[in-house]
N, C-alpha and C. Protein backbone atom coordinates (compact mmCIF):
# COMPACT_ATOMS: atom_id res chain seq x y z
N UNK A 1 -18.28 -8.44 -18.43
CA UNK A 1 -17.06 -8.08 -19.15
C UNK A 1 -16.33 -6.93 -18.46
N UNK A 2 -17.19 -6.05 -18.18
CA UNK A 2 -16.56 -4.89 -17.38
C UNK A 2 -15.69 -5.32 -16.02
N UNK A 3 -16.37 -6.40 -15.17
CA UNK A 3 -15.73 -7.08 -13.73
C UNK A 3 -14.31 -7.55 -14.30
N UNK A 4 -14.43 -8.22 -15.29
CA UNK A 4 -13.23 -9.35 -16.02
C UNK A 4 -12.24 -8.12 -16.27
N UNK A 5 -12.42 -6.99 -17.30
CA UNK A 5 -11.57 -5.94 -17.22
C UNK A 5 -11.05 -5.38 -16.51
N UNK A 6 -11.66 -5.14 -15.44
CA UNK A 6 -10.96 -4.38 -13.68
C UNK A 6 -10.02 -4.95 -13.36
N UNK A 7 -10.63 -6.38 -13.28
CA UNK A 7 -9.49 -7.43 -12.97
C UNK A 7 -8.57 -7.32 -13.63
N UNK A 8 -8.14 -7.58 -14.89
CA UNK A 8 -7.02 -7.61 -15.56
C UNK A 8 -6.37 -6.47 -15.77
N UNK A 9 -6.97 -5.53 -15.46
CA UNK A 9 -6.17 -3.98 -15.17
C UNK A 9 -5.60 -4.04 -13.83
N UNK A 10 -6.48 -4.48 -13.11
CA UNK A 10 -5.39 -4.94 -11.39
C UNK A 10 -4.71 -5.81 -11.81
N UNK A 11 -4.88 -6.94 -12.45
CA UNK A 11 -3.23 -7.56 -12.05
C UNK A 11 -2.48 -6.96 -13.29
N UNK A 12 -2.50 -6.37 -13.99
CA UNK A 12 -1.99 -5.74 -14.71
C UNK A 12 -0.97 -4.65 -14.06
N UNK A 13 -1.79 -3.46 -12.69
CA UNK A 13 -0.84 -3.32 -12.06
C UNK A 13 -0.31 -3.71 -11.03
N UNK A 14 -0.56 -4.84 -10.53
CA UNK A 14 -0.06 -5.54 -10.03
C UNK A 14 1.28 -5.99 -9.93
N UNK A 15 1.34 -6.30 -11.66
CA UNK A 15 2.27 -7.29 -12.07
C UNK A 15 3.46 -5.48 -12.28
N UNK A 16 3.30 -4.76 -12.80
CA UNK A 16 4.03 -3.27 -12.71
C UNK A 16 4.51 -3.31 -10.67
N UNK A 17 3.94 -3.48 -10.05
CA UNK A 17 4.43 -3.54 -8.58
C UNK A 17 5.16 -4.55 -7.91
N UNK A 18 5.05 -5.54 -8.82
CA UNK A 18 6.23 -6.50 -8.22
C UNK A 18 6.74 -6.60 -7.56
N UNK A 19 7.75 -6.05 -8.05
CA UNK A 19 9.30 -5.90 -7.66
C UNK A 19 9.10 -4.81 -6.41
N UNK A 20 8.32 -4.00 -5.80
CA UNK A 20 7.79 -3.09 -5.23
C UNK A 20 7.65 -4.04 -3.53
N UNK A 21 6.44 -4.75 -4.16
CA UNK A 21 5.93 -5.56 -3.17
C UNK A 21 6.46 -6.77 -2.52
N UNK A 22 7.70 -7.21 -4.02
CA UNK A 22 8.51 -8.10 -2.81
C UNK A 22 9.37 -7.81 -2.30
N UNK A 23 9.84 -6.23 -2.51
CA UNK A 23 10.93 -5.83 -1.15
C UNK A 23 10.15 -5.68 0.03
N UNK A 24 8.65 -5.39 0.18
CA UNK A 24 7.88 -5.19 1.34
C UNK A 24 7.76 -6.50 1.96
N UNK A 25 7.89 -7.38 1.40
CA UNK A 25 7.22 -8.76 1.59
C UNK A 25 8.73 -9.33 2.57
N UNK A 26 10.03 -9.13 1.70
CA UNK A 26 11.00 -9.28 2.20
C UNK A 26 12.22 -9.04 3.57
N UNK A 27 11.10 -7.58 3.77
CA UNK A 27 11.55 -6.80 4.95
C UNK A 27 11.18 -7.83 6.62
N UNK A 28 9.59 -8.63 6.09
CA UNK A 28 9.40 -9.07 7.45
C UNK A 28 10.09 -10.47 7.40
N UNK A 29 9.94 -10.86 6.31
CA UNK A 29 10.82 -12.39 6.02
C UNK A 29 12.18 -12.35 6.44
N UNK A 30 12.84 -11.21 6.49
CA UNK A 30 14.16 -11.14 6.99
C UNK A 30 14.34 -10.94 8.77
N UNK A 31 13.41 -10.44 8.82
CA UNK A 31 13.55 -9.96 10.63
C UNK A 31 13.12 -11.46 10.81
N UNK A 32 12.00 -11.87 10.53
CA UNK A 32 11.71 -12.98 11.04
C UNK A 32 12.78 -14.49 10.91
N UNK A 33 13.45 -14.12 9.59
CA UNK A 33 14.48 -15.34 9.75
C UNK A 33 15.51 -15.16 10.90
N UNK A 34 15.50 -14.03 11.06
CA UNK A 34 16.87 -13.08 11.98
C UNK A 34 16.77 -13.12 13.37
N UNK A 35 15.37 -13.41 13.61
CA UNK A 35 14.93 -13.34 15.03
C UNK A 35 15.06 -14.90 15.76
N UNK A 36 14.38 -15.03 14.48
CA UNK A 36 14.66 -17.01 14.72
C UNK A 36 15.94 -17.57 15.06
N UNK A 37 16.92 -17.26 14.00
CA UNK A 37 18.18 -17.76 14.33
C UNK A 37 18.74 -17.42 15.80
N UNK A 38 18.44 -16.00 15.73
CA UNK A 38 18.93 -15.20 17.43
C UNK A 38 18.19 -16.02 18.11
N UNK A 39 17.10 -16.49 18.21
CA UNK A 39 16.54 -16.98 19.53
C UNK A 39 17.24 -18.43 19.34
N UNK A 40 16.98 -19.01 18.45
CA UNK A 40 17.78 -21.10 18.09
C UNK A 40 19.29 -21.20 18.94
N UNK A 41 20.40 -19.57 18.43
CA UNK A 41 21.57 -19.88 18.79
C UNK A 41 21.74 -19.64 20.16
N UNK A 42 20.56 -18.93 20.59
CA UNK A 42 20.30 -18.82 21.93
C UNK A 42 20.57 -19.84 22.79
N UNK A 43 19.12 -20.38 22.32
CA UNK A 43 18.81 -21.65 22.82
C UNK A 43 19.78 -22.75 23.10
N UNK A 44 20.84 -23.20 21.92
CA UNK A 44 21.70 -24.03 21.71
C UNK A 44 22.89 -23.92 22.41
N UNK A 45 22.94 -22.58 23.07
CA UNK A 45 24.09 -22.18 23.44
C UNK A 45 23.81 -22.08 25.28
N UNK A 46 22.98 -22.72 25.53
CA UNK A 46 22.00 -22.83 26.62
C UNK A 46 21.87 -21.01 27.67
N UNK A 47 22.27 -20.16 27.10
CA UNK A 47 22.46 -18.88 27.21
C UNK A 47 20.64 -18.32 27.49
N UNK A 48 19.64 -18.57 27.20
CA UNK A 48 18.45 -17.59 26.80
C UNK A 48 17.33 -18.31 27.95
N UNK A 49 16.96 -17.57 28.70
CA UNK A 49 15.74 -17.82 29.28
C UNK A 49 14.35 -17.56 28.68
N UNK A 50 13.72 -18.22 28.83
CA UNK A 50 11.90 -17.93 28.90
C UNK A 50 11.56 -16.18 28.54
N UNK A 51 12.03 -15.89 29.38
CA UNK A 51 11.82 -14.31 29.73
C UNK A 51 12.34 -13.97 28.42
N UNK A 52 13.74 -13.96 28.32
CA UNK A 52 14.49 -13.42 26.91
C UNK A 52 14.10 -13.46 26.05
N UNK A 53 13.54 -14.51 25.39
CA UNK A 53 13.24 -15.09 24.36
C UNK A 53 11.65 -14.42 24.05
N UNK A 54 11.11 -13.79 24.90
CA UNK A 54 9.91 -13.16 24.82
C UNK A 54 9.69 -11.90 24.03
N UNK A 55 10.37 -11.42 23.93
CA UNK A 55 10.28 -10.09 23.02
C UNK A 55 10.96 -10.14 21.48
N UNK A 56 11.50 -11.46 21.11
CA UNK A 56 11.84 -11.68 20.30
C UNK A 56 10.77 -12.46 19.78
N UNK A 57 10.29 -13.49 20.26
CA UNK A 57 9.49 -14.03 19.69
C UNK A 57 7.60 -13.16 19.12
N UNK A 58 7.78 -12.87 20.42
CA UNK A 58 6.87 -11.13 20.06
C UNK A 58 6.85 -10.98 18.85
N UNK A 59 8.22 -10.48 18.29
CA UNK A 59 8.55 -9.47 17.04
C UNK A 59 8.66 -10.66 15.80
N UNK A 60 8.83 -11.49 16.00
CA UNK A 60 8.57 -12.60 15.19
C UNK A 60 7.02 -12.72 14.66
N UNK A 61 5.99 -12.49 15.73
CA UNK A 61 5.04 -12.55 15.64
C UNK A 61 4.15 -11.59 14.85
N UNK A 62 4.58 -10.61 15.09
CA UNK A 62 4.72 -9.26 14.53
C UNK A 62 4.79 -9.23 13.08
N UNK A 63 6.31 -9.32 13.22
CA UNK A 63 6.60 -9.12 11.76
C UNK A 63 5.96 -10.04 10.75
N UNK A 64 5.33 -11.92 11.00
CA UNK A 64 4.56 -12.77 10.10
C UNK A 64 3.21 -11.99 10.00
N UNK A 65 2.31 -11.01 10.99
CA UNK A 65 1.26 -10.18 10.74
C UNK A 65 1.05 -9.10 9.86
N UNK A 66 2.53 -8.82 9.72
CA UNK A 66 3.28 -7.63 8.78
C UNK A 66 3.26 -8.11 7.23
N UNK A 67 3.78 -9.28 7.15
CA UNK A 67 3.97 -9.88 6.01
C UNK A 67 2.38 -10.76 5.40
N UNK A 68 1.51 -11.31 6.12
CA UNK A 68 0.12 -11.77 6.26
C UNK A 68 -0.69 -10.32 5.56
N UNK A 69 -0.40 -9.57 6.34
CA UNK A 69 -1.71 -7.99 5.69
C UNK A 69 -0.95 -7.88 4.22
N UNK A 70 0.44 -7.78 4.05
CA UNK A 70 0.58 -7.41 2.90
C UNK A 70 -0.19 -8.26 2.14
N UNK A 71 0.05 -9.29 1.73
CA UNK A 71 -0.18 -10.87 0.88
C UNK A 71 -1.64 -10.63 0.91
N UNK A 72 -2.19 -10.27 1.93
CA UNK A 72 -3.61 -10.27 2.08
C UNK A 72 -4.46 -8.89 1.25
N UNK A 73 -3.77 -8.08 1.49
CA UNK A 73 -4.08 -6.79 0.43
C UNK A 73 -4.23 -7.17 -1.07
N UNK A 74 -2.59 -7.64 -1.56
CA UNK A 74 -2.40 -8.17 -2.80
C UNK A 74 -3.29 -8.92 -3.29
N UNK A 75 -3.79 -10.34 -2.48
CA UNK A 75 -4.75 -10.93 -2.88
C UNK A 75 -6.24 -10.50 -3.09
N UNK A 76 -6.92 -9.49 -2.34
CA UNK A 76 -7.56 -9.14 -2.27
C UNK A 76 -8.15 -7.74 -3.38
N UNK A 77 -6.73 -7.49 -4.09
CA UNK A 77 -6.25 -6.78 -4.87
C UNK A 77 -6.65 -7.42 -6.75
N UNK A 78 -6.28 -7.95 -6.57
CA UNK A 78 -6.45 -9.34 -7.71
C UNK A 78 -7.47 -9.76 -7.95
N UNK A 79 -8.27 -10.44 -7.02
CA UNK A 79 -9.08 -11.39 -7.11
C UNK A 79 -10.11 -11.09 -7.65
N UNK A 80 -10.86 -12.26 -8.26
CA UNK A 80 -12.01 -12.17 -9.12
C UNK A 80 -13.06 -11.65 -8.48
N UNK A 81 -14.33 -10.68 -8.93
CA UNK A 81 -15.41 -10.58 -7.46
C UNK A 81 -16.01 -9.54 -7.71
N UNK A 82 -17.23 -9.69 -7.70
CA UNK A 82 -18.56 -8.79 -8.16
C UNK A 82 -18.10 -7.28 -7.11
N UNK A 83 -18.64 -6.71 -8.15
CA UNK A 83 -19.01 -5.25 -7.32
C UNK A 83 -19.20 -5.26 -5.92
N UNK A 84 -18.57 -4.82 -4.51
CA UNK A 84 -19.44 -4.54 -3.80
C UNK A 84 -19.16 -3.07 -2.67
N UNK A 85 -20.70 -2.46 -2.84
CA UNK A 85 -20.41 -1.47 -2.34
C UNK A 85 -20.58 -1.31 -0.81
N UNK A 86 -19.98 -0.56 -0.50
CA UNK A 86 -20.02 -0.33 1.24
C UNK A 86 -19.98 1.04 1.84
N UNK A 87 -19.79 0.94 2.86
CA UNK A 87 -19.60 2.39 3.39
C UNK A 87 -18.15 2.84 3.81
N UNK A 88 -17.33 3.60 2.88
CA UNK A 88 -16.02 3.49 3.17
C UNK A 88 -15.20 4.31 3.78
N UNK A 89 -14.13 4.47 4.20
CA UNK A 89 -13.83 5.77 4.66
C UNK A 89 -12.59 6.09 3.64
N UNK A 90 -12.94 7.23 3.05
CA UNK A 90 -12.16 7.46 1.66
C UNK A 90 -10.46 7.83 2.33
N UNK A 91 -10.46 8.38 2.97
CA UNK A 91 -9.33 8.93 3.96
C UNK A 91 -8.35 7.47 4.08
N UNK A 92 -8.92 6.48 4.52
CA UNK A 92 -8.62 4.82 4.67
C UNK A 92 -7.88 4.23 3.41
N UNK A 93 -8.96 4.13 1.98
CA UNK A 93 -8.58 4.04 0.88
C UNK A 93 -6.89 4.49 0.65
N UNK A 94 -7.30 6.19 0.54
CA UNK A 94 -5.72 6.90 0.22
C UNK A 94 -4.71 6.20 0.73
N UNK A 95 -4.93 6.36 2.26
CA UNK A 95 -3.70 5.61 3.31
C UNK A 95 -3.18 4.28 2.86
N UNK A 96 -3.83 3.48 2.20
CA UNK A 96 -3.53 2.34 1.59
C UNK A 96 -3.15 2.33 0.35
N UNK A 97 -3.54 3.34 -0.69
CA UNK A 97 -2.74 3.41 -1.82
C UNK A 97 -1.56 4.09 -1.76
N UNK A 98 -1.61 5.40 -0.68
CA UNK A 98 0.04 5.82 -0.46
C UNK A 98 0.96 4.62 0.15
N UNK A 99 0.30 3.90 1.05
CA UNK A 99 1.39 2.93 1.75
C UNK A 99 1.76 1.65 0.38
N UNK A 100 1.29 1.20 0.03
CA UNK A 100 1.01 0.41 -1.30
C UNK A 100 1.95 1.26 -2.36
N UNK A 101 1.67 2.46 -2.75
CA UNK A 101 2.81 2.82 -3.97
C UNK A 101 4.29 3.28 -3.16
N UNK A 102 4.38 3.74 -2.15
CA UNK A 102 5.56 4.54 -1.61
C UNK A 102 6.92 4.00 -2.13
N UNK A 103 6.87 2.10 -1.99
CA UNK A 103 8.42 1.71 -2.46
C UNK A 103 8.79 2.47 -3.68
N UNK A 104 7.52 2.39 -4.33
CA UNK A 104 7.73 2.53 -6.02
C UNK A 104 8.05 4.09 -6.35
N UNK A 105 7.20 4.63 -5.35
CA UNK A 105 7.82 6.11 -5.36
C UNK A 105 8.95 6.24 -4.53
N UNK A 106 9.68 5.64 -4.33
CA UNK A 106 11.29 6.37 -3.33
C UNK A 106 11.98 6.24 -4.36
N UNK A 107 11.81 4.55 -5.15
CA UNK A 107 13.12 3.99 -5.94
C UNK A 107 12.73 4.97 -7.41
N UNK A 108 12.06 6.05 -7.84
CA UNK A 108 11.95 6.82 -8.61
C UNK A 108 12.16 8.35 -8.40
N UNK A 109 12.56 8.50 -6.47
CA UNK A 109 13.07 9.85 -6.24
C UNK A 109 11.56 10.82 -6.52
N UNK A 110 10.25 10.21 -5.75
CA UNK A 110 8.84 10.73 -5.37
C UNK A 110 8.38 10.93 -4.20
N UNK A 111 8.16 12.12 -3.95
CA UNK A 111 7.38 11.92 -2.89
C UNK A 111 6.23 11.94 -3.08
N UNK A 112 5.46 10.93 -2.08
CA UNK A 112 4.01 11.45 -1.69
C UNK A 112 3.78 12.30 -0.58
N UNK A 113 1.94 13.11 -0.83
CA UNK A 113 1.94 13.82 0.35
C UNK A 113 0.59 13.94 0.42
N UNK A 114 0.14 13.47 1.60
CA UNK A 114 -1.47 13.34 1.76
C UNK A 114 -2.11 14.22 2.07
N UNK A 115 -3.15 14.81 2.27
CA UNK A 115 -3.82 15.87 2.30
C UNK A 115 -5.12 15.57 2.68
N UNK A 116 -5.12 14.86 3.97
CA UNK A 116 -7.01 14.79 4.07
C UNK A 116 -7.93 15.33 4.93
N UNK A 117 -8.70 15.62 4.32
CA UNK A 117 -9.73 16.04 5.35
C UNK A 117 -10.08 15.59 6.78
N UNK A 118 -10.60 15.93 7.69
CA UNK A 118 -11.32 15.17 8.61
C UNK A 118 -12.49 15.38 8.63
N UNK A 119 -13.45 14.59 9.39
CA UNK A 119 -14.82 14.21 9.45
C UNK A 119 -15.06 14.30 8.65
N UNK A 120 -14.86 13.64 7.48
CA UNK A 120 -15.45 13.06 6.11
C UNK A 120 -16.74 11.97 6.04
N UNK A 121 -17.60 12.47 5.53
CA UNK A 121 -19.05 11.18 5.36
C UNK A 121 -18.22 9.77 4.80
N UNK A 122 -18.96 8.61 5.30
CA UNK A 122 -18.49 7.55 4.28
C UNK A 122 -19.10 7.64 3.25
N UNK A 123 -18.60 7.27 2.41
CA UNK A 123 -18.95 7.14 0.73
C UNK A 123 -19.63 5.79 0.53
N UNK A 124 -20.97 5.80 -0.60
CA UNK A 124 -21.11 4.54 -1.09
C UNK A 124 -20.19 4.00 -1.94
N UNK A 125 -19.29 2.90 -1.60
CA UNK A 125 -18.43 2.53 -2.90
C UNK A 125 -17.73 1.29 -3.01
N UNK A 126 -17.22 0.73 -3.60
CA UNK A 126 -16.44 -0.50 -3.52
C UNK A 126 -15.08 0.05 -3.61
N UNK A 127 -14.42 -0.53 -2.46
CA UNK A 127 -13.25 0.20 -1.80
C UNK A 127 -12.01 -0.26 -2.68
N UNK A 128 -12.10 -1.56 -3.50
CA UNK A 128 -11.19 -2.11 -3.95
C UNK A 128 -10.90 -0.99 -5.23
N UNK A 129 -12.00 -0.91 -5.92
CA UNK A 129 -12.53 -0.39 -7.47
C UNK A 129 -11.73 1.34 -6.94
N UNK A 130 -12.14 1.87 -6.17
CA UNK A 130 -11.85 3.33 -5.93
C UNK A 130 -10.29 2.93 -5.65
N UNK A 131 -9.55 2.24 -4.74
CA UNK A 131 -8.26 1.87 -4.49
C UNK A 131 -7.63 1.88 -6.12
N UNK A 132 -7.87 1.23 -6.92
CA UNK A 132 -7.25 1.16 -8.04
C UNK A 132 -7.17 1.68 -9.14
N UNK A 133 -8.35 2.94 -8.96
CA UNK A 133 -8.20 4.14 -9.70
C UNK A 133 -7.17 4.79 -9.40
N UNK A 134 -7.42 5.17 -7.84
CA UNK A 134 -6.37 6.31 -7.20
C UNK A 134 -5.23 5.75 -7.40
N UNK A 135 -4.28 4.08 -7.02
CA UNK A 135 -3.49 3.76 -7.52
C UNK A 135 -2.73 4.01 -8.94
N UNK A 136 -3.58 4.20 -9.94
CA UNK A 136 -3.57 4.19 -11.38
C UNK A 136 -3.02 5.55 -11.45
N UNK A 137 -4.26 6.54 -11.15
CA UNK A 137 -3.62 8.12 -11.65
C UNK A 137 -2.35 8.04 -10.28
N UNK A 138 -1.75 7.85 -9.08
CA UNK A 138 -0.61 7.49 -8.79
C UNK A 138 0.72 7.00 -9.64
N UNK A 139 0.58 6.12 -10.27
CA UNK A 139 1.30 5.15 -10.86
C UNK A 139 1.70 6.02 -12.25
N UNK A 140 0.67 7.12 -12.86
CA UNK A 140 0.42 7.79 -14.01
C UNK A 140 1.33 8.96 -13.60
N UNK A 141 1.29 9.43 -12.17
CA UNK A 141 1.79 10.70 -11.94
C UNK A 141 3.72 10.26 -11.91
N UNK A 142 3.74 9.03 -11.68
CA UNK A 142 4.96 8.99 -11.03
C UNK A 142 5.85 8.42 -12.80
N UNK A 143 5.03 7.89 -13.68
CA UNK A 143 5.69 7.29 -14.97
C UNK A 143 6.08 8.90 -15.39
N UNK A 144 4.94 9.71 -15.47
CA UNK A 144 5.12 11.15 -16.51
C UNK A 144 6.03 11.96 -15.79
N UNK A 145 6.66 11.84 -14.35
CA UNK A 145 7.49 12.55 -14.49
C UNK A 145 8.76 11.86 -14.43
N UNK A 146 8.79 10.57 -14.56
CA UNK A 146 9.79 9.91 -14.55
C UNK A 146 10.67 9.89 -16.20
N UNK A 147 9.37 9.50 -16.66
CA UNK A 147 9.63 9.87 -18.37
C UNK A 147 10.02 11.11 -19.15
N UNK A 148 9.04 12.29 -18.30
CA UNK A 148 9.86 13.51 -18.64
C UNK A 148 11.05 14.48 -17.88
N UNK A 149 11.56 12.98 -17.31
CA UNK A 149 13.06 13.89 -16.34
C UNK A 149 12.69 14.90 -15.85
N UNK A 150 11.55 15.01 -14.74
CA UNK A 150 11.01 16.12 -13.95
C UNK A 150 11.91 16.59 -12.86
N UNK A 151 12.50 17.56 -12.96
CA UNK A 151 13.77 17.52 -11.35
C UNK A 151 12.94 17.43 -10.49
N UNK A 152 11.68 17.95 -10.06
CA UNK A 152 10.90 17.57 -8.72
C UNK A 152 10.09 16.73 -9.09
N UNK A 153 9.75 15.57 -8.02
CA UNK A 153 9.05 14.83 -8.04
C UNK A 153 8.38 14.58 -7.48
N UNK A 154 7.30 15.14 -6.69
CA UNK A 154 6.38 14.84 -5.44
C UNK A 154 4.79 15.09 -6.51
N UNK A 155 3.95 14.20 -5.51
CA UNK A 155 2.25 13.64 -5.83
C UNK A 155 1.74 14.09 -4.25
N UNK A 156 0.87 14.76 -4.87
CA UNK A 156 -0.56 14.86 -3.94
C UNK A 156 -1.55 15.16 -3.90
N UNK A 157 -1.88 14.33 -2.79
CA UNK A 157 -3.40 13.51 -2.77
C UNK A 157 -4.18 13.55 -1.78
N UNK A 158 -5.20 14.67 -2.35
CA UNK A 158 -5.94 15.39 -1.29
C UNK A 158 -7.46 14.74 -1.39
N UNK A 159 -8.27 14.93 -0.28
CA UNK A 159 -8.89 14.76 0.31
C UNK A 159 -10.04 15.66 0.80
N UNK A 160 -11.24 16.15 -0.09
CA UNK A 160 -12.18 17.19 0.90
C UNK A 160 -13.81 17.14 0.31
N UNK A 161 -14.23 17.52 1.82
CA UNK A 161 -15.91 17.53 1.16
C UNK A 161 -16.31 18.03 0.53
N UNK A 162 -17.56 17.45 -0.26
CA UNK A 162 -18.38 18.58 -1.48
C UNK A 162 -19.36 19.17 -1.42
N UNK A 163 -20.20 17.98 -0.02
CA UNK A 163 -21.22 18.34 0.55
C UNK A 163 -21.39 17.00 1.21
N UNK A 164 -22.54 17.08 2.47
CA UNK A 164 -22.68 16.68 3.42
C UNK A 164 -22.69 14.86 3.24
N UNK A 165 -22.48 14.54 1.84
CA UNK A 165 -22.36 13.12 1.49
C UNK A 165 -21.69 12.82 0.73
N UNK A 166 -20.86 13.50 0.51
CA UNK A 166 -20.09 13.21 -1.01
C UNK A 166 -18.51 14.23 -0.52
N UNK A 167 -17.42 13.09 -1.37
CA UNK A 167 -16.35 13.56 -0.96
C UNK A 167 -15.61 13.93 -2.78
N UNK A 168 -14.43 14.29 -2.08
CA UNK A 168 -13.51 14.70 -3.58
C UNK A 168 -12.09 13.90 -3.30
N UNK A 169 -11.70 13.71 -4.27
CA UNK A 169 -10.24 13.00 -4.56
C UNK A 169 -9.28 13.39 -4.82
N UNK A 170 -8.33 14.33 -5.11
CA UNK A 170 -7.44 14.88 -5.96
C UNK A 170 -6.35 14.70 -5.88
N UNK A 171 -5.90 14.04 -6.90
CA UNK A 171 -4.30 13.28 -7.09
C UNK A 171 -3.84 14.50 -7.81
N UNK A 172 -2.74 15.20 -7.33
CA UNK A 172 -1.95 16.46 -8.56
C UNK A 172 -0.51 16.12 -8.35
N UNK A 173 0.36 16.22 -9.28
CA UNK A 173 2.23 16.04 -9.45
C UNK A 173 2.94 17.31 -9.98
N UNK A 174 3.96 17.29 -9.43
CA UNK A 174 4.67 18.81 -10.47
C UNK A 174 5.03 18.36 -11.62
N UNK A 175 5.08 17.00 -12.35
CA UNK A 175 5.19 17.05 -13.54
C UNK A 175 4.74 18.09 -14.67
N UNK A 176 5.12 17.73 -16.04
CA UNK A 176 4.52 18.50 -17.21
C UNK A 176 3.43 18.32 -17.21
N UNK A 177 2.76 18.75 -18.18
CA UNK A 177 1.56 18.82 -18.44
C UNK A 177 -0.04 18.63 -17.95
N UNK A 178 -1.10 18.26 -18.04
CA UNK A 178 -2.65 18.69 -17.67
C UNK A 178 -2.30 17.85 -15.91
């Protein structure tokens, strides 16, 4: 029951990121339609050599790898699936929940700001489960000051050891209150 709950709290925020994730999704779908056409009218226009057409198609390539990791996060985000723990690099985690919330924090006038340690131990943990906490108090920092018309708006999310195996997390906002 507890696995089934996680889940439905991820797509829960999930479904809150939407609109987030398909402007990300959209960014490579557009270069890539854009690149295509440039190289087709190329082509048609018997104008484009081999050579030319190489760095475009490149970035074509590119940008479907761009759009693949996202989709692939998301899904991976979602999906049904037992506990599993690993050895993670917590530093990694963050980087993926700041890159993951950022749309959502611009179009609310947020910044993020990371703060991590280096040479950090890996942690025992399931990377998904820790991802969607830190997401959560993220998502928490950016509603409360959105809700309480905070003139500043910046989150951060630090990073430091506690001891030689164990790390710390700390999400803080200039919002109101605790």
């Amino acid at each position: 029951h507890q696995s089934e709950l996680a889940r439905v709290a991820r797509l829960s925020t999930m479904g809150e990121m939407a609109a987030a994730r398909a402007h990300e999704l959209n960014q490579p779908r557009s270069a890539i339609a854009n690149y295509a056409h440039g190289c087709t009218r190329r082509v048609r226009a018997g104008i484009a050599t081999l050579d030319e057409l190489e760095e475009p198609l490149d970035a074509i390539g590119e940008q479907a790898e761009r759009a693949g990791a996202v989709i692939r996060h998301i899904r991976d985000f979602v999906r049904r699936r037992e506990i599993a723990l690993e050895a993670v690099d917590i530093n990694q985690v963050v980087r993926s929940v700041a890159q993951f919330a950022e749309i959502e924090a611009r179009q609310y006038e947020t910044s993020i700001r990371l703060d991590l340690a280096h040479g950090l131990p890996a942690v025992l943990a399931d990377p998904i489960m820790i991802e969607q906490v830190i997401a959560n108090l993220v998502r928490n920092a950016i509603d409360a000051m959105v809700d309480r018309n905070s003139p500043r708006r910046a989150i951060s999310v630090r990073t430091l050891p506690t001891s030689r195996t164990a790390v710390e997390v700390e999400v803080s906002d200039t919002g109101p209150g605790i």
